[in-house]
PDB file of N, CA and C in Angstrom:
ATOM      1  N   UNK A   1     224.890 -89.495 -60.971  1.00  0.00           N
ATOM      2  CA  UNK A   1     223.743 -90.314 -60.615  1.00  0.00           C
ATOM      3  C   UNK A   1     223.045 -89.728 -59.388  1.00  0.00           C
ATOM      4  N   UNK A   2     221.823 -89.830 -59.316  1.00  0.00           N
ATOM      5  CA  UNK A   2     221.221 -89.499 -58.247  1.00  0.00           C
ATOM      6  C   UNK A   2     220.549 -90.471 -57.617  1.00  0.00           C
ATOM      7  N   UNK A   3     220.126 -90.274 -56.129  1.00  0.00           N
ATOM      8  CA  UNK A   3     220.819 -91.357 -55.148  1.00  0.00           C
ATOM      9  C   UNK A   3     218.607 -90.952 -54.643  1.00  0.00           C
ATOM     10  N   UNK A   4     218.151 -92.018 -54.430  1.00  0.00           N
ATOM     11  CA  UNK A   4     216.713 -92.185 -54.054  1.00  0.00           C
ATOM     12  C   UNK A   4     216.564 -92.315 -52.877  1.00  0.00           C
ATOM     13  N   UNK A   5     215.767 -91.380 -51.806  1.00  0.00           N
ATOM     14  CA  UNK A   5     215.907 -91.698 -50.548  1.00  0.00           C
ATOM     15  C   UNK A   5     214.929 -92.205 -50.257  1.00  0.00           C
ATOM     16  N   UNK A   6     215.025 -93.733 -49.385  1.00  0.00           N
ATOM     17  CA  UNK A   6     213.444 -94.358 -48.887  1.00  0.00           C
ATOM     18  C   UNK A   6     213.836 -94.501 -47.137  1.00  0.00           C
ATOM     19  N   UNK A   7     212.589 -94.401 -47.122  1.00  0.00           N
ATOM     20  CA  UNK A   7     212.288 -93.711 -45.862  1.00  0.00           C
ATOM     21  C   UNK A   7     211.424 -95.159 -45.119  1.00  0.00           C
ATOM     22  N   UNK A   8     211.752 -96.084 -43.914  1.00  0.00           N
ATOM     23  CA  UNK A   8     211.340 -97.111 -43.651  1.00  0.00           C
ATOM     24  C   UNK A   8     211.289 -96.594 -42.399  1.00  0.00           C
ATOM     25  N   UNK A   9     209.929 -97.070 -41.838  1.00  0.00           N
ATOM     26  CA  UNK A   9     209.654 -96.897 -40.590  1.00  0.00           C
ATOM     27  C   UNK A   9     209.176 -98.618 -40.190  1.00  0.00           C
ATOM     28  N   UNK A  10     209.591 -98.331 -38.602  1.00  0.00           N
ATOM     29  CA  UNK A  10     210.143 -99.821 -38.101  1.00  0.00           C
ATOM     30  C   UNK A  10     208.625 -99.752 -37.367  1.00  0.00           C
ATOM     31  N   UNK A  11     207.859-101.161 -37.337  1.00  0.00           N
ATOM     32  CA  UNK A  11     206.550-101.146 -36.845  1.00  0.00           C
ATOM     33  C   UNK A  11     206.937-101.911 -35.276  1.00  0.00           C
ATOM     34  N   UNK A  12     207.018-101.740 -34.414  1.00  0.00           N
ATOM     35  CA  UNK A  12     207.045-102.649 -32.978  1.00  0.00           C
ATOM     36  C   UNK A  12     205.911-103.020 -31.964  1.00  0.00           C
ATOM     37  N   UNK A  13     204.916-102.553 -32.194  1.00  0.00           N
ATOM     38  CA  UNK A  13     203.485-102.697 -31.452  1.00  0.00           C
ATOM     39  C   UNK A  13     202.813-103.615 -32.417  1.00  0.00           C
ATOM     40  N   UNK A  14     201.720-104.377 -31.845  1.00  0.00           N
ATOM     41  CA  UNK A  14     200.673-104.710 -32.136  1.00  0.00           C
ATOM     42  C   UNK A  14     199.769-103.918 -32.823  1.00  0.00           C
ATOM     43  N   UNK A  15     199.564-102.469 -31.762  1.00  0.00           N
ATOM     44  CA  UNK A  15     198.706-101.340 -32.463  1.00  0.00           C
ATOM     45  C   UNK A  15     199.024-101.062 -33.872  1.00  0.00           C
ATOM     46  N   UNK A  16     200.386-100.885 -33.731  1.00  0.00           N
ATOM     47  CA  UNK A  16     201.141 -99.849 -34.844  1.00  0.00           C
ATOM     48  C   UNK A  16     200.920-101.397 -36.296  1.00  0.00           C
ATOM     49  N   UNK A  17     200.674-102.867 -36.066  1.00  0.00           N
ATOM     50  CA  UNK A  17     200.761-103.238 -36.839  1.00  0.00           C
ATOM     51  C   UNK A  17     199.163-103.196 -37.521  1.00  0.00           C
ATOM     52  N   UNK A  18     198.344-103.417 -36.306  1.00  0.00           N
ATOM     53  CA  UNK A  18     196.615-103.509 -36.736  1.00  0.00           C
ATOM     54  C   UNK A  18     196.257-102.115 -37.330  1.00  0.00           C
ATOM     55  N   UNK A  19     197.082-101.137 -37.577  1.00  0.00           N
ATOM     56  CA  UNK A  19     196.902 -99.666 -38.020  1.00  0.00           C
ATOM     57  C   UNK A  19     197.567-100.195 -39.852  1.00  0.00           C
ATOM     58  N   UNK A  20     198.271-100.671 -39.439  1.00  0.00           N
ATOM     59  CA  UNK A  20     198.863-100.687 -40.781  1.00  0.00           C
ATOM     60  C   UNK A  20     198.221-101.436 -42.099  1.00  0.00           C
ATOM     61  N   UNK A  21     197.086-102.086 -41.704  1.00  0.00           N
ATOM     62  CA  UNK A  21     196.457-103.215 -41.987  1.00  0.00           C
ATOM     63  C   UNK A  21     194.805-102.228 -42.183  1.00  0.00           C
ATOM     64  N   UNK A  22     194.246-101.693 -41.839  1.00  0.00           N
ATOM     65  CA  UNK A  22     193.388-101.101 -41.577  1.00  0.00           C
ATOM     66  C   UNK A  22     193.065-100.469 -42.968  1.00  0.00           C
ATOM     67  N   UNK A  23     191.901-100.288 -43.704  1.00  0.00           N
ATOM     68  CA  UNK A  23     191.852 -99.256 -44.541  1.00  0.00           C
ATOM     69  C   UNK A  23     191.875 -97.785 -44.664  1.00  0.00           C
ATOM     70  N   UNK A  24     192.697 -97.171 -45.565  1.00  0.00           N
ATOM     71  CA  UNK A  24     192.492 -95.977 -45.102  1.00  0.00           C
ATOM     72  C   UNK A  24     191.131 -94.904 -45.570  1.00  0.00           C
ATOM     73  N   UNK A  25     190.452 -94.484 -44.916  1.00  0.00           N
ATOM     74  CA  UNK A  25     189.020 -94.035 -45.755  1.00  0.00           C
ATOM     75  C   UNK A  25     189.081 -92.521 -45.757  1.00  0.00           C
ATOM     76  N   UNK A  26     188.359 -92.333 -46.582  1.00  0.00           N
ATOM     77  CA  UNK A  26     187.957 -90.414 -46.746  1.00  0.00           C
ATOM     78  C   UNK A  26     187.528 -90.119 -46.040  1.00  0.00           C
ATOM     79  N   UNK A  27     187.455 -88.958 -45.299  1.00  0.00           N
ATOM     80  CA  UNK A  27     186.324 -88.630 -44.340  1.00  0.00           C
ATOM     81  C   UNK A  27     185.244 -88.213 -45.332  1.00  0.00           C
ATOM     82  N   UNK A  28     183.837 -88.730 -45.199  1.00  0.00           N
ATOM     83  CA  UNK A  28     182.543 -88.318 -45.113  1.00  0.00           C
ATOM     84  C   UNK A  28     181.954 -87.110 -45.373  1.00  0.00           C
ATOM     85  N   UNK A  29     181.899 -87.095 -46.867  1.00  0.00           N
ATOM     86  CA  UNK A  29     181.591 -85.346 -47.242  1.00  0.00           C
ATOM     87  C   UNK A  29     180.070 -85.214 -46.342  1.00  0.00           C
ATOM     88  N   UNK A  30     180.312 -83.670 -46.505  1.00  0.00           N
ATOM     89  CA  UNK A  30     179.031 -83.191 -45.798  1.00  0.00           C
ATOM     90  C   UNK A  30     177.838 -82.800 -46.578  1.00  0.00           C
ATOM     91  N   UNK A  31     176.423 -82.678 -46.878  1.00  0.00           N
ATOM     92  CA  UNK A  31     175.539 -82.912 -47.637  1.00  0.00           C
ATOM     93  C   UNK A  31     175.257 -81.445 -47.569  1.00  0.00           C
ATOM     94  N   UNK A  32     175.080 -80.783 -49.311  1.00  0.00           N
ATOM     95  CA  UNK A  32     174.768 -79.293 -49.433  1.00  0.00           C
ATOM     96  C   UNK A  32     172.922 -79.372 -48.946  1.00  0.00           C
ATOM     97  N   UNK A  33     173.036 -78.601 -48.602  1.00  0.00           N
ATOM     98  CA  UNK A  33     171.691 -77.787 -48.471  1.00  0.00           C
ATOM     99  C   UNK A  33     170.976 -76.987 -48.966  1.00  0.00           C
ATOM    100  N   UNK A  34     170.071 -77.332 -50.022  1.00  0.00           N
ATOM    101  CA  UNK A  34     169.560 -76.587 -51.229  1.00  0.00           C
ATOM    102  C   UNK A  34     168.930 -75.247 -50.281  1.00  0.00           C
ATOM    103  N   UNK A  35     168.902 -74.025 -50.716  1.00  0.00           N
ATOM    104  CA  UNK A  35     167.541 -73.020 -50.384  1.00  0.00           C
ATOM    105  C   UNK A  35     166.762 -73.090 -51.464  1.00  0.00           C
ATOM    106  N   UNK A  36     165.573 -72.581 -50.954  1.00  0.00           N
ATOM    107  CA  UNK A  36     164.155 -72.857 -51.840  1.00  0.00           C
ATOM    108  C   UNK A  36     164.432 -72.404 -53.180  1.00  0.00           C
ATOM    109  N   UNK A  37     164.689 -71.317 -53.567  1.00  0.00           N
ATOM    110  CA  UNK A  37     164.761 -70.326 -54.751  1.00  0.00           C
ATOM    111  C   UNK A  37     165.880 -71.625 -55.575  1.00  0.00           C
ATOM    112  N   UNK A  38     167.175 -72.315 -55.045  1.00  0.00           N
ATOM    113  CA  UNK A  38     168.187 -73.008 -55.564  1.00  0.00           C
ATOM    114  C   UNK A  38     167.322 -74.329 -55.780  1.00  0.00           C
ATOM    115  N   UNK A  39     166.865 -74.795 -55.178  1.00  0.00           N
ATOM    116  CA  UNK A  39     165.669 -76.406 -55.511  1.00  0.00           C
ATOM    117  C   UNK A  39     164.850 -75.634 -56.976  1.00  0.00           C
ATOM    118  N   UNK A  40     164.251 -74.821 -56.709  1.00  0.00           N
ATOM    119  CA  UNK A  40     163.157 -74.603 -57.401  1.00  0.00           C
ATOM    120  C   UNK A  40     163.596 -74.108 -59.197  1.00  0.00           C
ATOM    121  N   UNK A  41     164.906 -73.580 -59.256  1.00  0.00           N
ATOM    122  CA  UNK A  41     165.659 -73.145 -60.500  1.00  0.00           C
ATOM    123  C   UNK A  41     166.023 -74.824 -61.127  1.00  0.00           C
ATOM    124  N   UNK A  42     166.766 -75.146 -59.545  1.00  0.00           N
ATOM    125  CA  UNK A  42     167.564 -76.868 -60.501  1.00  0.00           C
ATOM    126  C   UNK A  42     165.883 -77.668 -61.322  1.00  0.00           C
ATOM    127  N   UNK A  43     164.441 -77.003 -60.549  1.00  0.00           N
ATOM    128  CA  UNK A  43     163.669 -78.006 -60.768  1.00  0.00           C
ATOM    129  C   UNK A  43     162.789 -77.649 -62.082  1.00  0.00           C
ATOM    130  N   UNK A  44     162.764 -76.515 -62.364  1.00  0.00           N
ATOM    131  CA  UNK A  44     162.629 -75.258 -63.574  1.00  0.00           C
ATOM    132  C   UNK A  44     162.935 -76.064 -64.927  1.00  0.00           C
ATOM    133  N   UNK A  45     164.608 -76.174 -64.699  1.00  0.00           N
ATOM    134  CA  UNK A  45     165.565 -76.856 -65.542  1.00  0.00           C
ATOM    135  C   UNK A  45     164.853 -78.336 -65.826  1.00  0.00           C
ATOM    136  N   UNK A  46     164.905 -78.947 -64.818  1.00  0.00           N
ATOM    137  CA  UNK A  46     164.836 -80.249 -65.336  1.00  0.00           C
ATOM    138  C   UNK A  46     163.330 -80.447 -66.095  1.00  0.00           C
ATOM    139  N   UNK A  47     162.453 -79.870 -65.415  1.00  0.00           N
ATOM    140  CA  UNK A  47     161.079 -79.692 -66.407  1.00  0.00           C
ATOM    141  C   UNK A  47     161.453 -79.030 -68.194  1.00  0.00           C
ATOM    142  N   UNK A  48     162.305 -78.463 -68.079  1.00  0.00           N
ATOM    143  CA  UNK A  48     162.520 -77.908 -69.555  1.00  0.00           C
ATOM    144  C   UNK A  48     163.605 -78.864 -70.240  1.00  0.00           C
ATOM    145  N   UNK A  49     164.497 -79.369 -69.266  1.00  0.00           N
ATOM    146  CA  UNK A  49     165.616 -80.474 -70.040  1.00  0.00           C
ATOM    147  C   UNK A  49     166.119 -81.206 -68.731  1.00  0.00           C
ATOM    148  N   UNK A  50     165.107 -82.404 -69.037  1.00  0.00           N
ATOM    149  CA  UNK A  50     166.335 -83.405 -68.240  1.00  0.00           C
ATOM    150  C   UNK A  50     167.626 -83.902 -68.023  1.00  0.00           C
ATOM    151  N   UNK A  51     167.839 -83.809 -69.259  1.00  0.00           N
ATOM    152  CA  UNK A  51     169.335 -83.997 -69.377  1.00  0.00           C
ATOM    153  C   UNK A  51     170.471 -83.202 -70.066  1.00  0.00           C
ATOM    154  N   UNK A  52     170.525 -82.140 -68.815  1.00  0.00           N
ATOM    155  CA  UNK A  52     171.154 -81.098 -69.457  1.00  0.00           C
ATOM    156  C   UNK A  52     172.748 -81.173 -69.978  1.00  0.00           C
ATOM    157  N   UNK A  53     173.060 -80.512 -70.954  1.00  0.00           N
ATOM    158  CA  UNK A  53     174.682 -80.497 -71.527  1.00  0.00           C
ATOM    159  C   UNK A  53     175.909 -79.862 -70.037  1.00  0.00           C
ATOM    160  N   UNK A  54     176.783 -79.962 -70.679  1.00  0.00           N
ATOM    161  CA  UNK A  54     178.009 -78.999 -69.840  1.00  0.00           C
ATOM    162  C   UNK A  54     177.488 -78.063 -69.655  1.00  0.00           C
ATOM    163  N   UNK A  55     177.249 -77.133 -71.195  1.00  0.00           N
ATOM    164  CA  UNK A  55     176.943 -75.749 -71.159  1.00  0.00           C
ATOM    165  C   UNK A  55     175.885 -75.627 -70.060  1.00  0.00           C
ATOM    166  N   UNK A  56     174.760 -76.542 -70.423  1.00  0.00           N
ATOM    167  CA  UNK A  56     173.790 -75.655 -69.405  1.00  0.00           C
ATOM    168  C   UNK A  56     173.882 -76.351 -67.629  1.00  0.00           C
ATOM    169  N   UNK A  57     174.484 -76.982 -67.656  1.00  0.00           N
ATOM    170  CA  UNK A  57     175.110 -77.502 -66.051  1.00  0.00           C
ATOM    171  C   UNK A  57     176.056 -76.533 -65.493  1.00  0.00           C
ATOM    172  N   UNK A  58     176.750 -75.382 -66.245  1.00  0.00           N
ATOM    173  CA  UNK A  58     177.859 -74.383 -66.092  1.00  0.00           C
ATOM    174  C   UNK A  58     176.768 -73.110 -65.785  1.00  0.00           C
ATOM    175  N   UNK A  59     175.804 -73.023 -66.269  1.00  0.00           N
ATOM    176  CA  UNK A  59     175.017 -72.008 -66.628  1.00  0.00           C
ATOM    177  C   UNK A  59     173.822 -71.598 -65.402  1.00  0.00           C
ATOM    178  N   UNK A  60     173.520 -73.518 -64.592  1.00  0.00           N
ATOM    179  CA  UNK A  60     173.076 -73.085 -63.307  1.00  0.00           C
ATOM    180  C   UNK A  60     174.158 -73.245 -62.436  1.00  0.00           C
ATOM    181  N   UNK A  61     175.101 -73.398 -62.366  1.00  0.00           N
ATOM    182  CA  UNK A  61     176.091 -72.969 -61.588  1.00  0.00           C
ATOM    183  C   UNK A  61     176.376 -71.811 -61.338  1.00  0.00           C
ATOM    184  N   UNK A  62     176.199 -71.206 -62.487  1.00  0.00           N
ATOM    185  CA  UNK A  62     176.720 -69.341 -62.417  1.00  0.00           C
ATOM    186  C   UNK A  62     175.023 -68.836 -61.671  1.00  0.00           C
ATOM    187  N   UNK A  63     174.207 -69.667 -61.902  1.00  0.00           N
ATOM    188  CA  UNK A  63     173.258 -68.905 -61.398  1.00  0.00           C
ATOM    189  C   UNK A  63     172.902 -69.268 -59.562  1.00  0.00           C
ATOM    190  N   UNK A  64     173.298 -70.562 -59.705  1.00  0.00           N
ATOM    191  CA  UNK A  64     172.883 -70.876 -58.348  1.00  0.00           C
ATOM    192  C   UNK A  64     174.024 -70.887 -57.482  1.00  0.00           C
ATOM    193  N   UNK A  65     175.219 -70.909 -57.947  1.00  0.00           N
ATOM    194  CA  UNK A  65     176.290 -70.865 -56.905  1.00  0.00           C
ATOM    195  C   UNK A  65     176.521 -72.941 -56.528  1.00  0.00           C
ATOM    196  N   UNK A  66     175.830 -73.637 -56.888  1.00  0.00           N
ATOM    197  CA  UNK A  66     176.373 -75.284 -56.381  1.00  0.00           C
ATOM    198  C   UNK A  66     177.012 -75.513 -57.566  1.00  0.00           C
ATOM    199  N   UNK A  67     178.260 -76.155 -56.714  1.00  0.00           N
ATOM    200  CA  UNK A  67     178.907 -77.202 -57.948  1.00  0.00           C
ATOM    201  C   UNK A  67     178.780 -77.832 -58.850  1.00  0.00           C
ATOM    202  N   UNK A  68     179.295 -77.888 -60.340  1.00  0.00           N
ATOM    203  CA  UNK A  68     178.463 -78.574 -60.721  1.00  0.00           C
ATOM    204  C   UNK A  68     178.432 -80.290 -60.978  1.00  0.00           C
ATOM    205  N   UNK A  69     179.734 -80.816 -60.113  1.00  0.00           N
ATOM    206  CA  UNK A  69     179.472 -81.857 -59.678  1.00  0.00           C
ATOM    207  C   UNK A  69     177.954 -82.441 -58.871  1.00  0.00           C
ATOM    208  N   UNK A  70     177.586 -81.627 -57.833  1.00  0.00           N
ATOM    209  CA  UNK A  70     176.726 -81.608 -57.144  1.00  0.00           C
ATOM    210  C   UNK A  70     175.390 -81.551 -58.183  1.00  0.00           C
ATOM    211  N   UNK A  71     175.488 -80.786 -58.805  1.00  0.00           N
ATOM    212  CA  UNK A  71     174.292 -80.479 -60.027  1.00  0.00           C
ATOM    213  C   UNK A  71     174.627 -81.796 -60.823  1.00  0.00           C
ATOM    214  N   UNK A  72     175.174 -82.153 -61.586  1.00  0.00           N
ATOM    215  CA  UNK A  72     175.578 -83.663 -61.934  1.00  0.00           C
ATOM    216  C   UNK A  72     174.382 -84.488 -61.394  1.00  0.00           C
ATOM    217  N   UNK A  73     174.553 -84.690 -60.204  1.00  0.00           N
ATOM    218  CA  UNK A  73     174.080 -85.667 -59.456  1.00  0.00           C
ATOM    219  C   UNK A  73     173.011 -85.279 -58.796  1.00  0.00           C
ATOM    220  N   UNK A  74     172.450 -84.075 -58.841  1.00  0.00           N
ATOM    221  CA  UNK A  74     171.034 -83.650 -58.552  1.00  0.00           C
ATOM    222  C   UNK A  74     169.949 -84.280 -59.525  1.00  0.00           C
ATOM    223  N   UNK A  75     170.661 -84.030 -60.801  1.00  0.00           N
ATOM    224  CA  UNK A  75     169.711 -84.470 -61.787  1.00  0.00           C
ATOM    225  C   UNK A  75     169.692 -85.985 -61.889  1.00  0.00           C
ATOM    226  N   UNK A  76     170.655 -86.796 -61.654  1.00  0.00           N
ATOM    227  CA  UNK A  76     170.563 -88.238 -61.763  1.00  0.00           C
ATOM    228  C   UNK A  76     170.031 -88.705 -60.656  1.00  0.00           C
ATOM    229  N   UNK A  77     169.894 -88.378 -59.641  1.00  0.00           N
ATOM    230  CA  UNK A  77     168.841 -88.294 -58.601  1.00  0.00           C
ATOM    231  C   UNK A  77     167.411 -88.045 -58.987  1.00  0.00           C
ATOM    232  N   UNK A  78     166.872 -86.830 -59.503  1.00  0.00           N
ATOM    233  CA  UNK A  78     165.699 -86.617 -59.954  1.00  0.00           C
ATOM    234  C   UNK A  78     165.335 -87.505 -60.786  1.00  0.00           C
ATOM    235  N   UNK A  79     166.395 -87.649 -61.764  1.00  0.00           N
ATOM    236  CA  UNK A  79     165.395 -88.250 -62.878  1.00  0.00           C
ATOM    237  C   UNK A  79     165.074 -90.110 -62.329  1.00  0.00           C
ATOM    238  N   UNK A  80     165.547 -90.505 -61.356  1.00  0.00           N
ATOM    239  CA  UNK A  80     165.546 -91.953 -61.126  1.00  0.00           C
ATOM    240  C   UNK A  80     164.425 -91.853 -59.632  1.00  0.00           C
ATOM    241  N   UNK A  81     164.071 -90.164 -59.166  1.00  0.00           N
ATOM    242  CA  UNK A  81     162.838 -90.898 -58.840  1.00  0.00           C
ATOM    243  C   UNK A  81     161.793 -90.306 -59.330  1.00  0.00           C
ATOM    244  N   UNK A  82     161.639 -89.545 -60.885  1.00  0.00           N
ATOM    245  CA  UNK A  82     160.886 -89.514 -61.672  1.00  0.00           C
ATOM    246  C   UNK A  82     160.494 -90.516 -62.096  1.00  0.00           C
ATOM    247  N   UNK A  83     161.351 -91.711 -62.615  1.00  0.00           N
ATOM    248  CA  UNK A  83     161.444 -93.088 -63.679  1.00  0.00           C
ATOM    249  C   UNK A  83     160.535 -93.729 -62.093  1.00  0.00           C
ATOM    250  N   UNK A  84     161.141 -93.612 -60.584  1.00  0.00           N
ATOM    251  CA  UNK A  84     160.019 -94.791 -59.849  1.00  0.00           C
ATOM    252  C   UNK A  84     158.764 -94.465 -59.452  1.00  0.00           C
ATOM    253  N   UNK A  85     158.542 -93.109 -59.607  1.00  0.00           N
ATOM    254  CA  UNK A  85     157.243 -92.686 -59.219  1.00  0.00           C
ATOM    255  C   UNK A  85     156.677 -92.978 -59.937  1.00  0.00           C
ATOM    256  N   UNK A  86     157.190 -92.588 -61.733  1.00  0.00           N
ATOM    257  CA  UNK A  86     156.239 -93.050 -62.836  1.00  0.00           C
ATOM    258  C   UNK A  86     156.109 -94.668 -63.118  1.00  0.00           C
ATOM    259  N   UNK A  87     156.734 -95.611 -62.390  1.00  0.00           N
ATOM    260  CA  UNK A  87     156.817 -97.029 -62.519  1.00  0.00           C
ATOM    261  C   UNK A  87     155.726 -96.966 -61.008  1.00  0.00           C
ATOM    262  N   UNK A  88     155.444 -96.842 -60.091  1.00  0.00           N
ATOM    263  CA  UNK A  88     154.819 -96.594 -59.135  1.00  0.00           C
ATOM    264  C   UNK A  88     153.169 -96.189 -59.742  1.00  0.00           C
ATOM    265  N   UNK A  89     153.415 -94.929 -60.209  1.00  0.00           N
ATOM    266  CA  UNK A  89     151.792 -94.960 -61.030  1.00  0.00           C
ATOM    267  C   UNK A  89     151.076 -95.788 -61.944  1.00  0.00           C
ATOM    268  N   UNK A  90     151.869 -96.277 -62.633  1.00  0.00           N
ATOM    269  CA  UNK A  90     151.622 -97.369 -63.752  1.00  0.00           C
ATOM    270  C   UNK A  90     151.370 -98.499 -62.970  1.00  0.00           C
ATOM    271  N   UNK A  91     152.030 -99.330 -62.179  1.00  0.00           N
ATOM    272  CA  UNK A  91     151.683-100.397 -61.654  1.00  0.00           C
ATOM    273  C   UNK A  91     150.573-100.056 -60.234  1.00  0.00           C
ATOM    274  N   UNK A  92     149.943 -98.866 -59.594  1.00  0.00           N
ATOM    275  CA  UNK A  92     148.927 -98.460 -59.179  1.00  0.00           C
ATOM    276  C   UNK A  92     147.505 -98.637 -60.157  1.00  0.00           C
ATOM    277  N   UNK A  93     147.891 -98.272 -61.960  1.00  0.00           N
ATOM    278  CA  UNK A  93     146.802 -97.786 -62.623  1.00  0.00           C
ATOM    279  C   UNK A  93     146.891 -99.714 -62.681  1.00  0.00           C
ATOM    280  N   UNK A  94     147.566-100.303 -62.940  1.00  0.00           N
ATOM    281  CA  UNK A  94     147.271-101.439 -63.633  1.00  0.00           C
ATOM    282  C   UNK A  94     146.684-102.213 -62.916  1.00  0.00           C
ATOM    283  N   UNK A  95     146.656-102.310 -61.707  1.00  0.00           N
ATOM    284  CA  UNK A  95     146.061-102.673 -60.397  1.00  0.00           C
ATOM    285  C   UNK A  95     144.734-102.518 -60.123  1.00  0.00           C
ATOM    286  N   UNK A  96     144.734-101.086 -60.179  1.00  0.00           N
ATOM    287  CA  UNK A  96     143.099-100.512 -60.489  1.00  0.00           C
ATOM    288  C   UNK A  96     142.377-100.860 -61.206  1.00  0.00           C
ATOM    289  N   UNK A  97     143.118-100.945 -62.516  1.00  0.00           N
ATOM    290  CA  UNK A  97     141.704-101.226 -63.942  1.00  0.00           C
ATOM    291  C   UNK A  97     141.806-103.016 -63.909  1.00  0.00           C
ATOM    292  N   UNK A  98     142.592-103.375 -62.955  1.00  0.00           N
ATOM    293  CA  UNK A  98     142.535-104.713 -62.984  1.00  0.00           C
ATOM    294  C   UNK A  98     141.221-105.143 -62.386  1.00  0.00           C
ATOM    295  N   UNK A  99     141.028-104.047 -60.603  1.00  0.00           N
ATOM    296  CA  UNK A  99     140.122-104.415 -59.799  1.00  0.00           C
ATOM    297  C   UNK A  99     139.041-104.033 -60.475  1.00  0.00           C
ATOM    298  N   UNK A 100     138.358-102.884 -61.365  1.00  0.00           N
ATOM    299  CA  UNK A 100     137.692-102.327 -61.914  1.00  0.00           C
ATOM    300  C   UNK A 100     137.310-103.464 -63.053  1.00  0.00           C
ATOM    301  N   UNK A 101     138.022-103.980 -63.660  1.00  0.00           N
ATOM    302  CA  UNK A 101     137.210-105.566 -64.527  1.00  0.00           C
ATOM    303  C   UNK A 101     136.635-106.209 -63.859  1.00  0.00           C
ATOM    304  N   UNK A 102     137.465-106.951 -62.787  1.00  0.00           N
ATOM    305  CA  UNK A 102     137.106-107.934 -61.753  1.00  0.00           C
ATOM    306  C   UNK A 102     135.358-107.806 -61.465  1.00  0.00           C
ATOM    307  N   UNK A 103     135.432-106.449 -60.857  1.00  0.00           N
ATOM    308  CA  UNK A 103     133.985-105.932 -60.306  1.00  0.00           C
ATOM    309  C   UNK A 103     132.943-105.244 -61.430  1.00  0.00           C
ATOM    310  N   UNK A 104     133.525-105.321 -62.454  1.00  0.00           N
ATOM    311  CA  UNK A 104     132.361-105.070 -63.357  1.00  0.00           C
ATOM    312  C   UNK A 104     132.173-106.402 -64.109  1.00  0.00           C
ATOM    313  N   UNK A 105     132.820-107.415 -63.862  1.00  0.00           N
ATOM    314  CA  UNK A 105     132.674-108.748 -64.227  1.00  0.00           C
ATOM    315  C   UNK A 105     131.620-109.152 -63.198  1.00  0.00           C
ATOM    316  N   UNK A 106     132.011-109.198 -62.301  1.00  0.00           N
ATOM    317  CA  UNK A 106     130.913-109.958 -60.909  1.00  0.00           C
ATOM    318  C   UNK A 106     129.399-109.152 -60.890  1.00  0.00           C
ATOM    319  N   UNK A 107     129.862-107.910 -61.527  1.00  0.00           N
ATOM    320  CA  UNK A 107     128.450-106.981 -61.578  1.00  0.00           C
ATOM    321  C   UNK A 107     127.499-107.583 -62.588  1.00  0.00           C
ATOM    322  N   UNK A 108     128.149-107.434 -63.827  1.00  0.00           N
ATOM    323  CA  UNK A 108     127.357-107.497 -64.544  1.00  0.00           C
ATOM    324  C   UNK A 108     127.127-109.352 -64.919  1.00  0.00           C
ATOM    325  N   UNK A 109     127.884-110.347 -64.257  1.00  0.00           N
ATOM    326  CA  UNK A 109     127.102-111.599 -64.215  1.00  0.00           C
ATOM    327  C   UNK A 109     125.908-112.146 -63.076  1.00  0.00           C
ATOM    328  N   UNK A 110     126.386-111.189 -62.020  1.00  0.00           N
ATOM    329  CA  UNK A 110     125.183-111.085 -60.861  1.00  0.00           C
ATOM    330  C   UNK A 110     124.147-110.156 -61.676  1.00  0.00           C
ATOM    331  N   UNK A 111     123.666-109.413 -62.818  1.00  0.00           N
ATOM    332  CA  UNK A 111     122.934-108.905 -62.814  1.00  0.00           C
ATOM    333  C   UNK A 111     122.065-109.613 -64.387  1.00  0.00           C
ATOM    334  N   UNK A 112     123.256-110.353 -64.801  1.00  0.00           N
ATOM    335  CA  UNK A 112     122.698-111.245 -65.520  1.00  0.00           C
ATOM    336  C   UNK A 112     121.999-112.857 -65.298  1.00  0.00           C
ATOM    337  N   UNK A 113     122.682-113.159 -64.136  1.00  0.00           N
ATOM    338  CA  UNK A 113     121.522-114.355 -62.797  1.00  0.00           C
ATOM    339  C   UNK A 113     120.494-113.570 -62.219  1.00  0.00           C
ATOM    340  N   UNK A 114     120.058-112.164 -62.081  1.00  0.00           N
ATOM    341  CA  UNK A 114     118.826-111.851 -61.353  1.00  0.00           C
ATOM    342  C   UNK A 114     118.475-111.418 -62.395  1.00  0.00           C
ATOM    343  N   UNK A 115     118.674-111.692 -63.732  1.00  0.00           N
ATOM    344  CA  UNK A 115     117.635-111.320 -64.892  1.00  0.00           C
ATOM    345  C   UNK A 115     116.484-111.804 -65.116  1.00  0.00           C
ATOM    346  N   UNK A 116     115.302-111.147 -65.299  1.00  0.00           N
ATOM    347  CA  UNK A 116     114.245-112.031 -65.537  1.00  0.00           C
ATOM    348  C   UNK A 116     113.477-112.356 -67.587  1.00  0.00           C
TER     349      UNK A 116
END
């Protein structure tokens, strides 16, 4: 039979107990730093396929050198503030052709009271 060794450490402080209690967290990855030529390939791509496969997520990796975790999440980034810019323009245009009735309404009934 083999014999399991556990290993108990005795807590006697206050500190040592508010430590024990504490969560333990990751440290805080550090944020890559695209160079221009590396933005401008990931941005190449996504104009030709937004939603690229393995294969071609492996394929700017070999070309650009970033992870392709990191590439993962470049593109799900892009494409969500593609989706708000283009929700951003749409509710700009709808706004517009809203004000654009409005004032061709008031135009053309003010020009139908100074009719003679």
């Amino acid at each position: 039979m083999s014999r399991k060794i556990v290993e108990y450490k005795l807590v006697d402080s206050e500190k040592d107990i508010a430590r024990s209690y504490e969560p333990r967290r990751k440290p805080k990855r550090s944020r890559i730093l695209l160079h221009e030529w590396q933005s401008m390939t990931l941005e190449h791509s996504f104009r030709m396929n937004p939603y690229p496969d393995r294969i071609e997520k492996y394929n700017l990796f070999l070309k650009t050198k970033i992870p392709i975790k990191n590439i993962k999440i470049w593109f799900q980034n892009r494409r969500a503030r593609e989706k708000s810019s283009y929700e951003e323009m749409e509710e700009m245009y709808e706004a517009g052709y809203r004000g654009l009735d409005i004032k061709a309404t008031a135009f053309t009934e003010e020009f139908q009271y100074y009719k003679y």
